[in-house]
C-alpha atoms as a PDB file:
ATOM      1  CA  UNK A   1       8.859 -28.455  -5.984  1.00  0.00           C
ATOM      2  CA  UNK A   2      11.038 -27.487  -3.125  1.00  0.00           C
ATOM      3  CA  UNK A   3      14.640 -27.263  -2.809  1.00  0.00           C
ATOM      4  CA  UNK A   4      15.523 -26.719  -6.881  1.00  0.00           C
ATOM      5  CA  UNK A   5      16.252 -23.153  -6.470  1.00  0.00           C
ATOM      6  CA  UNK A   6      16.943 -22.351  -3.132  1.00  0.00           C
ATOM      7  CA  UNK A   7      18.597 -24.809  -0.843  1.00  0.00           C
ATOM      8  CA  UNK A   8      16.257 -26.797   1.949  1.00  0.00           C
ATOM      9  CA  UNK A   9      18.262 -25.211   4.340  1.00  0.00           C
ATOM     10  CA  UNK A  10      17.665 -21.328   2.957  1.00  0.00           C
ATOM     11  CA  UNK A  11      13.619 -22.472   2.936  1.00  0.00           C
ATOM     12  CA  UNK A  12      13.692 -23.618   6.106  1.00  0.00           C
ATOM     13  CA  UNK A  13      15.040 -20.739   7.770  1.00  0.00           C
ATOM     14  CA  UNK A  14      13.010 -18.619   5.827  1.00  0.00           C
ATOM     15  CA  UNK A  15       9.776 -20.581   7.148  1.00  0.00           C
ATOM     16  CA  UNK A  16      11.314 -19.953  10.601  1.00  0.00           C
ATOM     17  CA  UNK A  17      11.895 -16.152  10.048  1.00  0.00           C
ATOM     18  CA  UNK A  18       7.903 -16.151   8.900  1.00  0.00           C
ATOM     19  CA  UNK A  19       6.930 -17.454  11.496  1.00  0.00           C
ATOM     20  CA  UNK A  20       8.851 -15.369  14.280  1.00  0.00           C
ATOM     21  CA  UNK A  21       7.698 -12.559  12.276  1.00  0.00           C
ATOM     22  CA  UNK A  22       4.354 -13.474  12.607  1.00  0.00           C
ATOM     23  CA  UNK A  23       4.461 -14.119  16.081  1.00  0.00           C
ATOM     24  CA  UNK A  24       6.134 -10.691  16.708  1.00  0.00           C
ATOM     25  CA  UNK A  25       3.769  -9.055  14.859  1.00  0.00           C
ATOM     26  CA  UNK A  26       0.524 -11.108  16.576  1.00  0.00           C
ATOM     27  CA  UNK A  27       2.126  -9.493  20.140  1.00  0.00           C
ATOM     28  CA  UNK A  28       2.324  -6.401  18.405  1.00  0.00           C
ATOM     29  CA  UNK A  29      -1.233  -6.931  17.337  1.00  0.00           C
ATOM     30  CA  UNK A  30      -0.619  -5.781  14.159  1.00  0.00           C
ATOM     31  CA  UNK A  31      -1.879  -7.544  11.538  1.00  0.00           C
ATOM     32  CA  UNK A  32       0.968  -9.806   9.521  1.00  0.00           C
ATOM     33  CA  UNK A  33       0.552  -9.166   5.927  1.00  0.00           C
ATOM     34  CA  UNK A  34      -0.152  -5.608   6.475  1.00  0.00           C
ATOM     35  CA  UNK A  35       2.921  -5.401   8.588  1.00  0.00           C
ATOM     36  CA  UNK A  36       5.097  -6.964   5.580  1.00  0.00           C
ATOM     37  CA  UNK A  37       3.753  -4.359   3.217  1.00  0.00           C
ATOM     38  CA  UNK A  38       4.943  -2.055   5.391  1.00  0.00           C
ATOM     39  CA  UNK A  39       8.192  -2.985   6.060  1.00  0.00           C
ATOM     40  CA  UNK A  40       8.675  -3.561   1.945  1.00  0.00           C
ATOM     41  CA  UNK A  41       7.968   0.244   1.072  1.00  0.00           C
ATOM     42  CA  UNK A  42      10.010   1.309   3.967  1.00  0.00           C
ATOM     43  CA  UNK A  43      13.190  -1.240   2.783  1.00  0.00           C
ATOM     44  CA  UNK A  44      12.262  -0.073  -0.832  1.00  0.00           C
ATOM     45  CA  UNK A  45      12.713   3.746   0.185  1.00  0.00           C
ATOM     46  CA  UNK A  46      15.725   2.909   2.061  1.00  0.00           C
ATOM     47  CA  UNK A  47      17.339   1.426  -0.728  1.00  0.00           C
ATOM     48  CA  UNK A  48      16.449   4.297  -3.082  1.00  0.00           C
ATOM     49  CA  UNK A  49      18.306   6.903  -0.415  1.00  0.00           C
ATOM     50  CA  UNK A  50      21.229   4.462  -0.223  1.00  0.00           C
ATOM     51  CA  UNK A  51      21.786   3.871  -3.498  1.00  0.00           C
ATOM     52  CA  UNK A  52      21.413   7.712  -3.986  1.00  0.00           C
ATOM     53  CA  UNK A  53      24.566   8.250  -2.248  1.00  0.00           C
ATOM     54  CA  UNK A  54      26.246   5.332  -3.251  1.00  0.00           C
ATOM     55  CA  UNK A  55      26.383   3.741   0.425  1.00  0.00           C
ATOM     56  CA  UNK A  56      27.219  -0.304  -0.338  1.00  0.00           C
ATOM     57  CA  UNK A  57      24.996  -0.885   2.813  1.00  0.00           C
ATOM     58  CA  UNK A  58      21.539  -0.899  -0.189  1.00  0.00           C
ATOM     59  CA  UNK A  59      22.502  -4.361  -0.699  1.00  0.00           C
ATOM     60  CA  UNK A  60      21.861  -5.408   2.366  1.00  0.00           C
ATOM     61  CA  UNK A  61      18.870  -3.575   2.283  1.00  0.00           C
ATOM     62  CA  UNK A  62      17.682  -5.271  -1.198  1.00  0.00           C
ATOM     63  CA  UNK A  63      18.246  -8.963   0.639  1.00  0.00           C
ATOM     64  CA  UNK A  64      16.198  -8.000   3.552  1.00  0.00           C
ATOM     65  CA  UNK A  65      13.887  -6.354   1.002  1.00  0.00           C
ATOM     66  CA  UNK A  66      14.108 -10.220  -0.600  1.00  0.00           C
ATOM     67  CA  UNK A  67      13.091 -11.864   2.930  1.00  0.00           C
ATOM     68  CA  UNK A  68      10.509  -9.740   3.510  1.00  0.00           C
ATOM     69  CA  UNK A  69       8.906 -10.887  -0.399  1.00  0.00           C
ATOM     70  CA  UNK A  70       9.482 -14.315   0.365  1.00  0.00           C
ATOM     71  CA  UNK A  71       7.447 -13.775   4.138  1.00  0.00           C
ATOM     72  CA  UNK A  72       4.348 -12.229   1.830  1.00  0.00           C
ATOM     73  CA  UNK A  73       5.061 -15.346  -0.152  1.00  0.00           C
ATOM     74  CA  UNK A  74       4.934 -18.168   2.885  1.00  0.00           C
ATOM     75  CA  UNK A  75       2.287 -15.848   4.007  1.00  0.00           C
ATOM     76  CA  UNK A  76       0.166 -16.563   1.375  1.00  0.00           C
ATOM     77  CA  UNK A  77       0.897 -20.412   1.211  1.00  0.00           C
ATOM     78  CA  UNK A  78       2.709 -19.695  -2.353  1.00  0.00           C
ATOM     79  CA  UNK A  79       5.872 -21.869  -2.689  1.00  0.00           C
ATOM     80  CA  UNK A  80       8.936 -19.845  -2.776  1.00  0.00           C
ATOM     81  CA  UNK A  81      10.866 -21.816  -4.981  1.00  0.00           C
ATOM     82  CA  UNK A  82       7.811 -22.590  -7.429  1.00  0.00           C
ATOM     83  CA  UNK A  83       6.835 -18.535  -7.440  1.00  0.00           C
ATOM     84  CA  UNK A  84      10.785 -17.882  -7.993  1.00  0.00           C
ATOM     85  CA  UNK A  85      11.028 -20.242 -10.867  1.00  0.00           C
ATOM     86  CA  UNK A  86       7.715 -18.882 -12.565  1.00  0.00           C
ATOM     87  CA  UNK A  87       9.072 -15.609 -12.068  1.00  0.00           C
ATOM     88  CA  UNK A  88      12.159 -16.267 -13.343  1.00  0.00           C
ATOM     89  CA  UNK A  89      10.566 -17.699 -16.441  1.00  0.00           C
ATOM     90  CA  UNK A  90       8.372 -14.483 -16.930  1.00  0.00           C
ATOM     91  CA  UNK A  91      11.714 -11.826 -16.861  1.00  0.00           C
ATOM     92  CA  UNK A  92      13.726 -14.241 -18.955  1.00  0.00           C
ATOM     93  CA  UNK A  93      10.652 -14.004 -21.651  1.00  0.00           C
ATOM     94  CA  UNK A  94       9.851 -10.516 -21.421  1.00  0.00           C
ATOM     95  CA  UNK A  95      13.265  -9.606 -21.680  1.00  0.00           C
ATOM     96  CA  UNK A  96      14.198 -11.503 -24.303  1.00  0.00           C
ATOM     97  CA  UNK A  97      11.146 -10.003 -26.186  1.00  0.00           C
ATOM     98  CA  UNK A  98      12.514  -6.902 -25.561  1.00  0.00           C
ATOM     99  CA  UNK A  99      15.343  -7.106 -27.089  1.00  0.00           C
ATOM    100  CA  UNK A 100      14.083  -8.470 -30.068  1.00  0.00           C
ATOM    101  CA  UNK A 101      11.926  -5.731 -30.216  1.00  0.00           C
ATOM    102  CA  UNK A 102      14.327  -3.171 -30.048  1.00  0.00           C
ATOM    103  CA  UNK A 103      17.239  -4.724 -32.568  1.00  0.00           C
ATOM    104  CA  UNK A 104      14.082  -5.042 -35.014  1.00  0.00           C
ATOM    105  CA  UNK A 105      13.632  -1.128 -34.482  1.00  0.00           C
ATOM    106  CA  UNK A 106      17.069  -0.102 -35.073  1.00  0.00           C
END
């Protein structure tokens, strides 16, 4: 299942940017997936300060915290678009349980 969610194009590029990434981090000899984690809390805390004072530039930081999920994904051998769809799935449920949840309480 490729392609439903995100264009071929978008999941090819993002296989490219994993593996430049990789092989940047392999000169670096850093390890990879330790090196994504990384870069995640430090795009995560970014965001958080940004946001803070209402600097437009966090949502750039949120899509390169996005690329940087979808490396851990490719990574891992997980399909992006199969993970994404799950995903989706699991908020859409969980939310909608919510809310049903909550209108029953009130």
């Amino acid at each position: 299942m490729t392609g439903e969610i995100l264009r071929q194009t978008a999941l090819d590029r993002l296989r490219n940017i994993q593996r430049l990434s990789r092989e940047v981090n392999g000169l670096a000899g850093t390890p990879h997936d330790q090196r994504l984690l990384d870069m995640m809390r430090h795009h995560a805390e970014e965001i958080q300060e940004l946001f803070k004072t209402k600097d437009a530039h966090y949502l750039t930081e949120v899509g390169d915290l996005w690329v940087l999920c979808c490396e851990i994904l490719l990574e891992a051998g997980a399909p992006v678009d199969a993970t994404l769809e799950r995903c989706l799935g699991r908020f859409e449920k969980k939310l909608t349980e919510l809310i049903r949840e909550t209108r029953s309480n009130i």
